[in-house]
C-alpha atoms as a PDB file:
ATOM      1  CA  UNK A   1      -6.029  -1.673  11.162  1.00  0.00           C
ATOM      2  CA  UNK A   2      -7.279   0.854   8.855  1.00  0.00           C
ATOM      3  CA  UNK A   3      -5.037   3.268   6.557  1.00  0.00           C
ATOM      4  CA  UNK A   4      -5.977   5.757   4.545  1.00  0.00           C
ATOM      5  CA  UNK A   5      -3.569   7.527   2.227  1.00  0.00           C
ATOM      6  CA  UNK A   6      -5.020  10.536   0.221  1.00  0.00           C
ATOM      7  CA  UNK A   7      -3.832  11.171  -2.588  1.00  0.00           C
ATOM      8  CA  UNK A   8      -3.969  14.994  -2.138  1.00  0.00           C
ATOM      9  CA  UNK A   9      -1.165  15.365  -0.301  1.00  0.00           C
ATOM     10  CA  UNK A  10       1.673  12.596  -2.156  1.00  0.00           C
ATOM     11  CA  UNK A  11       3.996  14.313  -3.226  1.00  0.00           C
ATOM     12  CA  UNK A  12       6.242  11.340  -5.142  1.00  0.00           C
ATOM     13  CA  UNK A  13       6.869   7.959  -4.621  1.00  0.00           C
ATOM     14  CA  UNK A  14       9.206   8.388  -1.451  1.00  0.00           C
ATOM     15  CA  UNK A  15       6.305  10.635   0.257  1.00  0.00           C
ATOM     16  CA  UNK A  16       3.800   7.113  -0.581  1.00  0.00           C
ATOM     17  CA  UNK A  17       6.512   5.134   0.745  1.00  0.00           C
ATOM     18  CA  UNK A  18       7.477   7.030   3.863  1.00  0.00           C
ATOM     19  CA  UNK A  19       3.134   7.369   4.673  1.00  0.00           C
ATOM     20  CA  UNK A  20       3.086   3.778   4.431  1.00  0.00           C
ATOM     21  CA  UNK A  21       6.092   2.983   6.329  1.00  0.00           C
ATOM     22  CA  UNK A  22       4.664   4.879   8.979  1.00  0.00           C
ATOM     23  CA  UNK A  23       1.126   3.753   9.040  1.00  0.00           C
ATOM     24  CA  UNK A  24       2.260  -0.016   9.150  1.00  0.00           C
ATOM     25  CA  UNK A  25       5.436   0.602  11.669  1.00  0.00           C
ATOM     26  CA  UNK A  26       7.913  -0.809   9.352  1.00  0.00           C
ATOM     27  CA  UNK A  27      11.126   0.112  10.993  1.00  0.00           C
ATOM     28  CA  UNK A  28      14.584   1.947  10.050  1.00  0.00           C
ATOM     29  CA  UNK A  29      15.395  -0.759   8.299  1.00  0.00           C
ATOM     30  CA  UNK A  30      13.126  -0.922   5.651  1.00  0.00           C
ATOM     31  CA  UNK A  31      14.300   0.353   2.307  1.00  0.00           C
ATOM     32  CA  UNK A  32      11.030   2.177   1.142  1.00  0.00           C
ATOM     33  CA  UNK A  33      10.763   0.504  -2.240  1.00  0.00           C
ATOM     34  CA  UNK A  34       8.094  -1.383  -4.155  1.00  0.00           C
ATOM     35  CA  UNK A  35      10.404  -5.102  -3.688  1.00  0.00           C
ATOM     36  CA  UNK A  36      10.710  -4.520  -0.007  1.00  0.00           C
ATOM     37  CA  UNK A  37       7.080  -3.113   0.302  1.00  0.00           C
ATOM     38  CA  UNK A  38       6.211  -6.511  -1.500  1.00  0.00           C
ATOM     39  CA  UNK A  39       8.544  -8.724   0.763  1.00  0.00           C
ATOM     40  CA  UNK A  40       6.691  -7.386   4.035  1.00  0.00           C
ATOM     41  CA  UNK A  41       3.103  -7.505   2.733  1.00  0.00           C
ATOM     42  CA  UNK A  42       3.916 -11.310   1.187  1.00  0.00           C
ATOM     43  CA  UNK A  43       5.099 -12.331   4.455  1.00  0.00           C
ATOM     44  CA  UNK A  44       2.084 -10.751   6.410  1.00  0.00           C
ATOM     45  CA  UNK A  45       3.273  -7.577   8.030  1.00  0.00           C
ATOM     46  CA  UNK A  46       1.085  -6.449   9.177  1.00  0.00           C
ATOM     47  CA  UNK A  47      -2.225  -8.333   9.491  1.00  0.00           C
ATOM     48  CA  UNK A  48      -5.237  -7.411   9.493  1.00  0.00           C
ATOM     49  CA  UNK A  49      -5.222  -4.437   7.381  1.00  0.00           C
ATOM     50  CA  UNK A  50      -7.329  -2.761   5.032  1.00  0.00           C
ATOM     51  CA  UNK A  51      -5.984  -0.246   2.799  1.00  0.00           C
ATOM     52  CA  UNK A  52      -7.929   2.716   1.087  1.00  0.00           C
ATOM     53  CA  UNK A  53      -6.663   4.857  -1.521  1.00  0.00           C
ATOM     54  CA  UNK A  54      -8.437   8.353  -1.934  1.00  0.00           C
ATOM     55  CA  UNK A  55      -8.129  11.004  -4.467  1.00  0.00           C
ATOM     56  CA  UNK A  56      -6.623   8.330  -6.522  1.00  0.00           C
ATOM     57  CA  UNK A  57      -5.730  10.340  -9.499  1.00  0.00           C
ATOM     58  CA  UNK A  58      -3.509  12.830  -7.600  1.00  0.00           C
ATOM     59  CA  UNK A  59      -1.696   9.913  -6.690  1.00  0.00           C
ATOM     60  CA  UNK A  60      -1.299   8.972 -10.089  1.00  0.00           C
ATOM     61  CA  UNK A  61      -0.265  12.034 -11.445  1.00  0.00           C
ATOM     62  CA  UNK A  62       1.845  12.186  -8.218  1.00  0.00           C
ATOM     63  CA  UNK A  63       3.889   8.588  -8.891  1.00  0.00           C
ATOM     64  CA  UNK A  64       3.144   8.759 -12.832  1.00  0.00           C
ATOM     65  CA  UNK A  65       1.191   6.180 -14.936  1.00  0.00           C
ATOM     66  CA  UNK A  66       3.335   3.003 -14.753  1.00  0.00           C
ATOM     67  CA  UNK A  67       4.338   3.373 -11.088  1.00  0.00           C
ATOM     68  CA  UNK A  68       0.981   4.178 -10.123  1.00  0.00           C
ATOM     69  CA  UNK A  69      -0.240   0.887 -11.793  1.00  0.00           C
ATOM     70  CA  UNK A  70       2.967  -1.272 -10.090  1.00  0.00           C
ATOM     71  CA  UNK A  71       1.440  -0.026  -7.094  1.00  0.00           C
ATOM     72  CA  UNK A  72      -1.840  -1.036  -7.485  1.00  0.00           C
ATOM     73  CA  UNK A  73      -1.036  -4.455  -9.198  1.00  0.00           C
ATOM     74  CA  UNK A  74       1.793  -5.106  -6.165  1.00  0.00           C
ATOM     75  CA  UNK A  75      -1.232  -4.246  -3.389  1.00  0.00           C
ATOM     76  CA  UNK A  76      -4.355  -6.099  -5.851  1.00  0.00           C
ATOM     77  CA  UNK A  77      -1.851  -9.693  -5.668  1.00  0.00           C
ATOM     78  CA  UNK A  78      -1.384  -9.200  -2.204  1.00  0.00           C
ATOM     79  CA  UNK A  79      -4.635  -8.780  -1.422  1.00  0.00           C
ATOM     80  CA  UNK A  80      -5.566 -11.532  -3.579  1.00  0.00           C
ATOM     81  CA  UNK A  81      -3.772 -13.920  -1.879  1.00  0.00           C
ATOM     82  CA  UNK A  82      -5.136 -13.571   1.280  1.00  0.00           C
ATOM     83  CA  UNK A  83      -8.673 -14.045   0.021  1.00  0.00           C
ATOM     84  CA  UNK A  84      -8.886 -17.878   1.808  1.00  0.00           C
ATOM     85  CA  UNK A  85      -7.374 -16.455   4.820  1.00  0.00           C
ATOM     86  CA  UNK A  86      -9.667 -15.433   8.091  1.00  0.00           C
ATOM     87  CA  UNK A  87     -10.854 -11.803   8.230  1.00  0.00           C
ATOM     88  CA  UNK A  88      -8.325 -11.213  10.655  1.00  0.00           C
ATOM     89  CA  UNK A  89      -5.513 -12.241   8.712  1.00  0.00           C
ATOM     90  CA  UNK A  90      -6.144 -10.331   5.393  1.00  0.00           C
ATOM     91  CA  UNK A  91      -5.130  -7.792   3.630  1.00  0.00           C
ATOM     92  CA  UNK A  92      -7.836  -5.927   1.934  1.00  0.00           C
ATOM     93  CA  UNK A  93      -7.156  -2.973  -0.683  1.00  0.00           C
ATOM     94  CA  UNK A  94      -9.479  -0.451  -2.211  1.00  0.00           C
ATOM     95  CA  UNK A  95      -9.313   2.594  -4.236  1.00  0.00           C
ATOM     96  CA  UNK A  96     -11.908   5.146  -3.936  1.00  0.00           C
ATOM     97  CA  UNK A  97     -11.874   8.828  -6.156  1.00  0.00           C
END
């Protein structure tokens, strides 16, 4: 699966949240916060993925500074620790501008 999120049209942290809710089909359940956004990409939900931020910046002017980079540290660990795993069981993250 591939997801794109650009960065032109975040609004705030719930718009990020609800536009990745979607693209991964996390249900009514899911709280749309960073810990529970961490919780389903630990346990693998969903797999493979690769994730690519565009128009970064907006995004961080969007989420501000230290959200922004709890973001990006959250999704850089994640994807970290699925480097040893099979190509179809990773989660791969990029940022382009």
């Amino acid at each position: 699966m591939n997801v794109v999120i650009d960065g032109r049209f975040v609004l705030n942290e719930a718009d990020l949240q609800r536009r990745l809710a979607g693209a991964f089909g996390y249900g009514p359940y899911y709280r749309m916060d960073l810990d529970d956004l961490r919780a389903h990409l630990a346990a693998g939900d969903p797999r493979p993925v690769q994730l690519v931020w565009i128009h970064c910046e907006a995004i961080k002017l969007a989420l501000g500074v230290a959200l922004y980079d709890s973001y990006v540290d959250l999704l850089a660990e994640i994807e970290a620790a699925d480097e040893g795993r099979d190509w179809n069981e990773r989660f791969v993250f990029r940022i382009l501008e």
